[in-house]
C-alpha atoms as a PDB file:
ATOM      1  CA  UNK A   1      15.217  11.543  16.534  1.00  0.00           C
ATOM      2  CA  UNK A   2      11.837  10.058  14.774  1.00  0.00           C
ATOM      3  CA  UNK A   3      10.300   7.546  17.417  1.00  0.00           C
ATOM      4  CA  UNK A   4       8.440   4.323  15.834  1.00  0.00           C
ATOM      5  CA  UNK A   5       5.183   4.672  16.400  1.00  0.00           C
ATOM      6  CA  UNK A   6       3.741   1.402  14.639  1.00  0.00           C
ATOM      7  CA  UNK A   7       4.878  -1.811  14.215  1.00  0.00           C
ATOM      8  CA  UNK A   8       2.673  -3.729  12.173  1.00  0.00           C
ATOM      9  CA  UNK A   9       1.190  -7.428  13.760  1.00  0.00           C
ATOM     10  CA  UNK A  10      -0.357  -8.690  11.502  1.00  0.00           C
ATOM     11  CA  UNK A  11      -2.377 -11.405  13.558  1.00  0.00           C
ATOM     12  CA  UNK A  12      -3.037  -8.427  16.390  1.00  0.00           C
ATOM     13  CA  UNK A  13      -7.148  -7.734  15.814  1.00  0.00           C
ATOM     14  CA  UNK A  14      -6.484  -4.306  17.995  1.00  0.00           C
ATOM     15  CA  UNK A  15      -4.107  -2.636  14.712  1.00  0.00           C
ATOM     16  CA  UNK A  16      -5.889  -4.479  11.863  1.00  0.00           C
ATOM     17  CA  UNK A  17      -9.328  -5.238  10.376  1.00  0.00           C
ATOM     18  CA  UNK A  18      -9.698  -8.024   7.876  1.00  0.00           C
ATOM     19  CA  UNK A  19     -11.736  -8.682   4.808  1.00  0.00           C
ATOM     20  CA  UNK A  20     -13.617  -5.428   4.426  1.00  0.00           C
ATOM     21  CA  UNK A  21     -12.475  -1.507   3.747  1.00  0.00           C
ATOM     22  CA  UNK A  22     -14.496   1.794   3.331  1.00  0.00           C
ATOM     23  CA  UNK A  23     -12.193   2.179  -0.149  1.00  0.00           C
ATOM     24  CA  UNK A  24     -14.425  -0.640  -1.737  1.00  0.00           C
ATOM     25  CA  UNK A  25     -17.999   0.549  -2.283  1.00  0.00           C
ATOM     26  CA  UNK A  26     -20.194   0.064   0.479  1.00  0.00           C
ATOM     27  CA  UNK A  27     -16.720  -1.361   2.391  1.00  0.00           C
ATOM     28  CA  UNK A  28     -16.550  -4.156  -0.230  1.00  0.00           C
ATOM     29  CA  UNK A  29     -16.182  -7.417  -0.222  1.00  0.00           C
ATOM     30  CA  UNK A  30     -15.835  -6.317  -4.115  1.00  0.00           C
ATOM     31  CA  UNK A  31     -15.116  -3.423  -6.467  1.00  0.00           C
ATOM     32  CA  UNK A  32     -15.408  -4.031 -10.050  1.00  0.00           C
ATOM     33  CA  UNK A  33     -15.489  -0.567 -11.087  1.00  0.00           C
ATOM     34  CA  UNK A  34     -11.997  -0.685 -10.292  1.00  0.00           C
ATOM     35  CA  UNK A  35     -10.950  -3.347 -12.819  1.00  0.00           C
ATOM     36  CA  UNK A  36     -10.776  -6.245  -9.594  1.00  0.00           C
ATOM     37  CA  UNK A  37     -11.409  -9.121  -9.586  1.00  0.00           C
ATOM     38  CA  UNK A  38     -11.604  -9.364  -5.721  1.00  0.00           C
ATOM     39  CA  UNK A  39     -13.934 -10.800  -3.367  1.00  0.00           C
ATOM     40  CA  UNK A  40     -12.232  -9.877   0.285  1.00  0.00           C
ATOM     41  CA  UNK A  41     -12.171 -12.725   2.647  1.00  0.00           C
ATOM     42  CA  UNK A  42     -11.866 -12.184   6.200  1.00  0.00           C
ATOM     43  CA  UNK A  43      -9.644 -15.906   6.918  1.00  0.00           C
ATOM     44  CA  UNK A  44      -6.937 -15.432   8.735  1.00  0.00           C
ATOM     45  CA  UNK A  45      -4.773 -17.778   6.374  1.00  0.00           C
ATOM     46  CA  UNK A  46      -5.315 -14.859   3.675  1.00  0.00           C
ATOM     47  CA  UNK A  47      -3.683 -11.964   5.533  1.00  0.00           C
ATOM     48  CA  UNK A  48      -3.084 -12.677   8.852  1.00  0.00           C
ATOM     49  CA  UNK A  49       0.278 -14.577   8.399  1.00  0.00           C
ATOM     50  CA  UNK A  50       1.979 -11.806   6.377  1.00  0.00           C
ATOM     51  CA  UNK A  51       1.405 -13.840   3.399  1.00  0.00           C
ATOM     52  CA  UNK A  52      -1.420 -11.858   1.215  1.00  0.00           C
ATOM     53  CA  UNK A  53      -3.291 -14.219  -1.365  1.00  0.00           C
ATOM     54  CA  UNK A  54      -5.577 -14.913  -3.411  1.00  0.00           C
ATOM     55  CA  UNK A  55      -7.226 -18.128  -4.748  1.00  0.00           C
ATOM     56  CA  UNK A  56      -9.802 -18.456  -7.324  1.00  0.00           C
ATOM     57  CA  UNK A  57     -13.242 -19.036  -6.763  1.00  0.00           C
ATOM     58  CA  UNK A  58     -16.187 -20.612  -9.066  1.00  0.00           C
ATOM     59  CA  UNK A  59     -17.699 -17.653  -9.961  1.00  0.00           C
ATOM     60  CA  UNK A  60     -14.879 -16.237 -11.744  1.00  0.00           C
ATOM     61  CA  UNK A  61     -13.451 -13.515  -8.735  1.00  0.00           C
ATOM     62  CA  UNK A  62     -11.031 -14.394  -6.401  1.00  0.00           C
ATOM     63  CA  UNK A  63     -10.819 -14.898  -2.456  1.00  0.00           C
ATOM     64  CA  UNK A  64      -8.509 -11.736  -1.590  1.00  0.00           C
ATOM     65  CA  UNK A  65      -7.068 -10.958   1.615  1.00  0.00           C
ATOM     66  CA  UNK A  66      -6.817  -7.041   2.603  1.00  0.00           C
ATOM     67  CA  UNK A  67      -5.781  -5.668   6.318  1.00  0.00           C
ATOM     68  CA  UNK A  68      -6.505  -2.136   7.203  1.00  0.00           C
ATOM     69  CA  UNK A  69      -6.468   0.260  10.319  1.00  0.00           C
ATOM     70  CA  UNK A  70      -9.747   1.899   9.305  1.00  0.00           C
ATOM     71  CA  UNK A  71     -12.099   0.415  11.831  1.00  0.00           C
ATOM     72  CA  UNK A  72      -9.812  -1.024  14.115  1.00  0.00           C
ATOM     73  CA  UNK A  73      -9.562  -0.891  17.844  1.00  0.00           C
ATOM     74  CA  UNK A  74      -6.449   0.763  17.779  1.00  0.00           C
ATOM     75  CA  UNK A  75      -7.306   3.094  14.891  1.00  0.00           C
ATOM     76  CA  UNK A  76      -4.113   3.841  13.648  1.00  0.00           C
ATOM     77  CA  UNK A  77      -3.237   6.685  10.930  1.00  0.00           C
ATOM     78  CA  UNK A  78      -0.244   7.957   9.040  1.00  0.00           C
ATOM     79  CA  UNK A  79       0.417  11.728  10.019  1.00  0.00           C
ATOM     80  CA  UNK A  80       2.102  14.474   7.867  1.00  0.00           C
ATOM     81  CA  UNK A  81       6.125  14.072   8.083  1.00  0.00           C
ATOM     82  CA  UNK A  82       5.651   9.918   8.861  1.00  0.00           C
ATOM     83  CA  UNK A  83       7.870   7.986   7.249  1.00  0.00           C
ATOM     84  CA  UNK A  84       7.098   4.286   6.224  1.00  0.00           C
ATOM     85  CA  UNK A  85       9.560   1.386   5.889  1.00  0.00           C
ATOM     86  CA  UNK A  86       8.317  -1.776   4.378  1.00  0.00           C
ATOM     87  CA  UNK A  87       9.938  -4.952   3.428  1.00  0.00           C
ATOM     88  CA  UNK A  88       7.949  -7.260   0.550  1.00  0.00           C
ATOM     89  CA  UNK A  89       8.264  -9.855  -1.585  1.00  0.00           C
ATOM     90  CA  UNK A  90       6.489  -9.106  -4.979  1.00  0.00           C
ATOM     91  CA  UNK A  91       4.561 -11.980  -6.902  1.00  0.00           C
ATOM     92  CA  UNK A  92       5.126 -13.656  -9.900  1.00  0.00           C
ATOM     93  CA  UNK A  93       1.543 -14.469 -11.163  1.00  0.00           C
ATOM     94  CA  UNK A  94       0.212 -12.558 -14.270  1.00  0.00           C
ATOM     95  CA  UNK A  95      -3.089 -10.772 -12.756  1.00  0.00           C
ATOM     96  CA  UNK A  96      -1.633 -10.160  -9.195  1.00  0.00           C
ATOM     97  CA  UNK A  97      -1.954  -6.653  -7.892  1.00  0.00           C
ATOM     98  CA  UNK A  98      -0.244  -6.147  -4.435  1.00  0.00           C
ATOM     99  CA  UNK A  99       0.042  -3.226  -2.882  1.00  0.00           C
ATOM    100  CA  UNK A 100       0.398  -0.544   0.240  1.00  0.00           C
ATOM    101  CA  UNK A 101      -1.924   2.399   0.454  1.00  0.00           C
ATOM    102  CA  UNK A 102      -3.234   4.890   2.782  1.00  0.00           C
ATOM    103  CA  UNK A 103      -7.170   5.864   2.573  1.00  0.00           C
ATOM    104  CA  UNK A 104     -10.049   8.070   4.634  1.00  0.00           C
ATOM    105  CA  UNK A 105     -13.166   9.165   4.040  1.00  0.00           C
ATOM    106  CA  UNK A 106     -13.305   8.639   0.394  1.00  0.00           C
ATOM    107  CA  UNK A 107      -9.366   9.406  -0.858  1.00  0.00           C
ATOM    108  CA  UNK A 108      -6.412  10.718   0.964  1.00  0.00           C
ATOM    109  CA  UNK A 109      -4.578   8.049  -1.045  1.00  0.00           C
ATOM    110  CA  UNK A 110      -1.102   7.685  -1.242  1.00  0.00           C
ATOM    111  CA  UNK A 111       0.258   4.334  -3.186  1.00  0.00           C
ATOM    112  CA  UNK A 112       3.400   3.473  -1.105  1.00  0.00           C
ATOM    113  CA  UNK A 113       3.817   1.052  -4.033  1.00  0.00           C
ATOM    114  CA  UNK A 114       1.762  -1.390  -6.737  1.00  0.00           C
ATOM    115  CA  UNK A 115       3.457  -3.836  -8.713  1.00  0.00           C
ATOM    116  CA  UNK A 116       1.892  -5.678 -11.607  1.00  0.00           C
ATOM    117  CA  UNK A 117       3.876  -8.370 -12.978  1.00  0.00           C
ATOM    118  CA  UNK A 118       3.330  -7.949 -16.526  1.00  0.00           C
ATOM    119  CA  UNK A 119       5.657  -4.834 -16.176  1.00  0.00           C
ATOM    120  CA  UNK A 120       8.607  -6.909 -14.544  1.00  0.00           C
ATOM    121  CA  UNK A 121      10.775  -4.029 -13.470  1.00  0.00           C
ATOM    122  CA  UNK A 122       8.408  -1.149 -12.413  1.00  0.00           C
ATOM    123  CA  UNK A 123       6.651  -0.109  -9.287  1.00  0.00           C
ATOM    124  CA  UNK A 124       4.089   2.478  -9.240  1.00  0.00           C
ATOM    125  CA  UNK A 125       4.668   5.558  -6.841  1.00  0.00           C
ATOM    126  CA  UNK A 126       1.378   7.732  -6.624  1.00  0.00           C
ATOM    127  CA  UNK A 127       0.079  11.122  -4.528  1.00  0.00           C
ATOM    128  CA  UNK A 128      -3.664  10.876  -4.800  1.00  0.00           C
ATOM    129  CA  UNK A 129      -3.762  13.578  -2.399  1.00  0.00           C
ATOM    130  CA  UNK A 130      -1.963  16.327  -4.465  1.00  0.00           C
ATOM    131  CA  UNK A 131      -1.948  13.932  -8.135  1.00  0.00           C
ATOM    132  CA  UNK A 132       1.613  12.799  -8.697  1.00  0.00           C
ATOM    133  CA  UNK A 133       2.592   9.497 -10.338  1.00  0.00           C
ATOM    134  CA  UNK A 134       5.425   8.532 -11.320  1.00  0.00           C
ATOM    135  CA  UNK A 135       6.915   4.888 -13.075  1.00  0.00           C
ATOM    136  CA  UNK A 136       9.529   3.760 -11.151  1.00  0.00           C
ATOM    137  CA  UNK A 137      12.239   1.166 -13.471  1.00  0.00           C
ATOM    138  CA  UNK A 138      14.580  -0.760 -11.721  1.00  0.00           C
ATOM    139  CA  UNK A 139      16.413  -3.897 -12.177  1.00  0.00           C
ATOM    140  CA  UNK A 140      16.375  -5.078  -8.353  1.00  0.00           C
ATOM    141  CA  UNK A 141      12.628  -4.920  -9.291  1.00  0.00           C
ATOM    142  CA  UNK A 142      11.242  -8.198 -11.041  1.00  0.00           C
ATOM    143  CA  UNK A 143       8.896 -10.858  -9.876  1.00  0.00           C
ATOM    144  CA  UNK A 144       9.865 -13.042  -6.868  1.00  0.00           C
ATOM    145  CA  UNK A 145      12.255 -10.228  -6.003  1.00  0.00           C
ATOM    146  CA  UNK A 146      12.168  -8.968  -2.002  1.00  0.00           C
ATOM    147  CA  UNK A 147      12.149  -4.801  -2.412  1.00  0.00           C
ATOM    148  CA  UNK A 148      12.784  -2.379   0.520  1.00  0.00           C
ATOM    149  CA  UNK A 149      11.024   0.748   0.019  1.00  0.00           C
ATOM    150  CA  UNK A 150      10.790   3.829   2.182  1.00  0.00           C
ATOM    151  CA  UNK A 151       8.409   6.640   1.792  1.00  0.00           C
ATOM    152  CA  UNK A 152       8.408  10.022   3.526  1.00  0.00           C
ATOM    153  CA  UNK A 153       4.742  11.790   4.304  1.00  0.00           C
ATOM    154  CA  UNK A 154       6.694  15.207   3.809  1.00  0.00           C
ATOM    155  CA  UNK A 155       3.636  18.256   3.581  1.00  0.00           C
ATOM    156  CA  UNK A 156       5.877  19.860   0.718  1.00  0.00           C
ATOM    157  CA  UNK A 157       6.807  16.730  -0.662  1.00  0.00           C
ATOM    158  CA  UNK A 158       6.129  12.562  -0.567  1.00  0.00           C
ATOM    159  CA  UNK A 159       9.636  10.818  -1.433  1.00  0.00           C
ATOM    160  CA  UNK A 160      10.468   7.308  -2.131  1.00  0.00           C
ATOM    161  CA  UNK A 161      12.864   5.227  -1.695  1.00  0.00           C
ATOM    162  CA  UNK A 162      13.540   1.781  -3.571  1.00  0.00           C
ATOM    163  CA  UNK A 163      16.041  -0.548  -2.485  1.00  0.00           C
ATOM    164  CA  UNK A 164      18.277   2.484  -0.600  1.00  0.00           C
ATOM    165  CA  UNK A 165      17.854   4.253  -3.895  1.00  0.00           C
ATOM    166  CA  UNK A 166      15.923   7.211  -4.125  1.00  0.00           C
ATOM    167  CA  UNK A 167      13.371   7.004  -6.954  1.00  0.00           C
ATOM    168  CA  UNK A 168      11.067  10.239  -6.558  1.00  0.00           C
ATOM    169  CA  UNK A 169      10.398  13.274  -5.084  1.00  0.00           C
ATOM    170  CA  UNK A 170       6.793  14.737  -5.998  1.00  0.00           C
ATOM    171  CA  UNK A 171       7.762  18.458  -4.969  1.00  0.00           C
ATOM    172  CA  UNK A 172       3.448  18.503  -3.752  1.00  0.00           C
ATOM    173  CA  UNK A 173       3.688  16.607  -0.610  1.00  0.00           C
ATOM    174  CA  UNK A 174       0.567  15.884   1.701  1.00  0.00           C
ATOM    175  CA  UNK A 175      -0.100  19.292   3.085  1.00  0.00           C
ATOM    176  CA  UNK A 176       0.183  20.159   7.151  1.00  0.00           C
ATOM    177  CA  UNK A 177      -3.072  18.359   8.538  1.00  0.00           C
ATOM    178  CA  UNK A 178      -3.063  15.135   6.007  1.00  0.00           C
ATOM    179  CA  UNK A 179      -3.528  11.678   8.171  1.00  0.00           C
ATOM    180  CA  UNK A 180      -4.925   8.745   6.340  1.00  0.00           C
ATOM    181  CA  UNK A 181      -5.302   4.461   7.513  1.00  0.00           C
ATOM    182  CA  UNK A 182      -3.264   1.814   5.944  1.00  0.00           C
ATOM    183  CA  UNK A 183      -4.582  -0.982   3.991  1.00  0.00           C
ATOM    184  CA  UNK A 184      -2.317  -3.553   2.813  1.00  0.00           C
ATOM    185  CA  UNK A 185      -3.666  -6.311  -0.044  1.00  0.00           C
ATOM    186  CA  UNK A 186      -3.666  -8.525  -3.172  1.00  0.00           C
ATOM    187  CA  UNK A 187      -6.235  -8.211  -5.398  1.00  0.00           C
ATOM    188  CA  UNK A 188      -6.607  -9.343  -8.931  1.00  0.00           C
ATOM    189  CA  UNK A 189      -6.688  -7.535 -12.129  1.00  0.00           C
ATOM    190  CA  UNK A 190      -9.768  -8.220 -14.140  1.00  0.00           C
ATOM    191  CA  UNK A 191      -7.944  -7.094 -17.335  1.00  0.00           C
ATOM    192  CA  UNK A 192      -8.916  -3.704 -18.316  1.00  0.00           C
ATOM    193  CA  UNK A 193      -5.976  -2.151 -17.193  1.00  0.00           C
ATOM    194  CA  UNK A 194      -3.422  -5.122 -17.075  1.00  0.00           C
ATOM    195  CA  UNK A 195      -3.701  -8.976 -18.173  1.00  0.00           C
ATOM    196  CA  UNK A 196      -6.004 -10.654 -15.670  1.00  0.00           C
ATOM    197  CA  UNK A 197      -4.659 -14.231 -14.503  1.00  0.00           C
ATOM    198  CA  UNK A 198      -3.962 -17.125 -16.266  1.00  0.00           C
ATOM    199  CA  UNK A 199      -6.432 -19.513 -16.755  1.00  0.00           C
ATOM    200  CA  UNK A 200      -4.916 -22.211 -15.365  1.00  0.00           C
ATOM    201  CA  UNK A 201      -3.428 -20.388 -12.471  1.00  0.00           C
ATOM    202  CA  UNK A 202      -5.627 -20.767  -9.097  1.00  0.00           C
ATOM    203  CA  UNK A 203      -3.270 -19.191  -6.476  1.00  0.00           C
ATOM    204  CA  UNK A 204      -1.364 -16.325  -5.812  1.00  0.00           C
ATOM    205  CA  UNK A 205       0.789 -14.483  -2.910  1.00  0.00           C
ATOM    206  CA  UNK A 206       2.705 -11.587  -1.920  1.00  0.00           C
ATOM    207  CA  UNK A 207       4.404 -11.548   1.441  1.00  0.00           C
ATOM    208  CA  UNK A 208       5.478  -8.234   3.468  1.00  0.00           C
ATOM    209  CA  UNK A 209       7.927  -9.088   5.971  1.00  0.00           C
ATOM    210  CA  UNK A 210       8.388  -5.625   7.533  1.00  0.00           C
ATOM    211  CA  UNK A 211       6.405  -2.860   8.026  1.00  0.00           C
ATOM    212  CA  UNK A 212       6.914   0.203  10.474  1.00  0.00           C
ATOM    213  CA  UNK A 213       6.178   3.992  10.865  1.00  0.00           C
ATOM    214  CA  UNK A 214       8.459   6.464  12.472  1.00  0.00           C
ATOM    215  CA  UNK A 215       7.484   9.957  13.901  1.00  0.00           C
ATOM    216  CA  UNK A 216       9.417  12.916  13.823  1.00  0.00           C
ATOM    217  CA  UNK A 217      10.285  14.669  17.129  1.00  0.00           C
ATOM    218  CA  UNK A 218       8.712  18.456  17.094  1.00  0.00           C
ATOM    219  CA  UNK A 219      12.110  19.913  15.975  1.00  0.00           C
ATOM    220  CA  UNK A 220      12.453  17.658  12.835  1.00  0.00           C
ATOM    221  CA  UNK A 221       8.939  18.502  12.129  1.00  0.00           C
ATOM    222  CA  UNK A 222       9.460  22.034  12.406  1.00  0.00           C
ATOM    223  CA  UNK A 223      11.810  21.804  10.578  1.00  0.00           C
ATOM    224  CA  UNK A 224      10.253  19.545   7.646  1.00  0.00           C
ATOM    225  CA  UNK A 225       7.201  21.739   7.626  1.00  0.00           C
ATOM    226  CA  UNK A 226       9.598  25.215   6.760  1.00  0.00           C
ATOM    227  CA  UNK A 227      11.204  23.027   3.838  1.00  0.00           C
ATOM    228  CA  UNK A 228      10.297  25.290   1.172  1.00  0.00           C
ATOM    229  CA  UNK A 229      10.182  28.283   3.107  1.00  0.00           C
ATOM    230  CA  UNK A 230       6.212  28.543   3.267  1.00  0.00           C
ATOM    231  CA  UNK A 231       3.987  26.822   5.520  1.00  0.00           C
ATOM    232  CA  UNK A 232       0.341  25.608   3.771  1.00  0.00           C
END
């Protein structure tokens, strides 16, 4: 049976690092070449409660909150054949940009989910690692909502899971050897891509209530690896 092998505390400074991550240039605090508004903020009241916002700032970018592993005391990573289970509640502001991500050493991304709000009903499922994407529509999906969402690190294949509902299967996976940090945030569309916020809107939030990694024992990874009949 797959042991847990994180359960994420979000006020514990030994799993998570605050305000900064090696996926922003130069660890951040921003990244406008990525259509963000951000500026990551290290206060607690930001990230540290479960509660990820953002609040707008006189120079037109945004305090953002951000966790990740990368640099932590701890030093946690996602293997190959982890599985993720994650409890949020998505935002409602036009402009927010939550998500849950893996990163190291410039990529080995895999988008457990984003969520924009001007697209009510879809999440966006994305393999950096192997480049699969896929729009996920769903009517349990919509701004405010709380979504469960489960993703398998397979090497042959990434799968998620939305609300018990399986919404993809890439068929490229993560390969044998993949590990990767997790970064959870909010950050702020600057409008490129989608709207950016409202001008008269100064706050915004997404909360993740749950969020744990399970390990399978050597015979279910054995097993998972010989999925397709070929090891890589």
């Amino acid at each position: 049976m797959s042991d847990v092998v994180f359960t994420a505390d979000f006020t514990s400074t030994r799993q998570w690092v605050a305000g900064r991550s090696w996926a922003y240039p130069d660890g951040g605090p921003v990244n406008p070449r990525d259509d963000k508004l951000d500026h990551l903020t290290d206060d607690p009241s930001y990230s540290r409660t479960g509660v990820f916002r953002a609040t707008r700032r006189p120079d037109g970018l945004w305090n953002a909150g951000l966790l990740t592993t990368e640099g932590s005391e701890d030093g946690f990573m996602v293997r190959s054949g982890d599985v993720l289970e994650a409890r949020v509640r998505l935002p409602d502001a036009r402009g927010a940009w939550p998500a849950i991500w893996t990163w190291r050493d410039g990529g080995q991304e895999i988008d457990v989910f984003e969520y924009h709000p001007d697209n009510p009903d879809l999440l966006e499922l994305s393999n950096h690692v192997r480049d699969s994407h896929h729009y996920h529509h769903d009517g349990s999906v919509r701004p405010g909502a709380w979504v469960d969402l489960v993703v398998e690190f397979g090497p042959h294949r990434v799968v998620w899971w939305v609300n018990g509902v399986r919404a993809f299967a890439d068929r490229r996976g993560v390969g044998r050897h993949w590990e990767a940090y997790l970064i959870v945030n909010l950050s702020v569309c600057a409008g490129r891509y989608h709207p950016p916020p409202d001008p008269d809107v100064c706050a915004m939030d997404f909360a993740v209530d749950t969020l744990v990694v399970r390990r399978p024992s050597p015979e279910e990874w054995a097993a998972m690896a010989q999925d397709v009949g070929l090891l890589d």
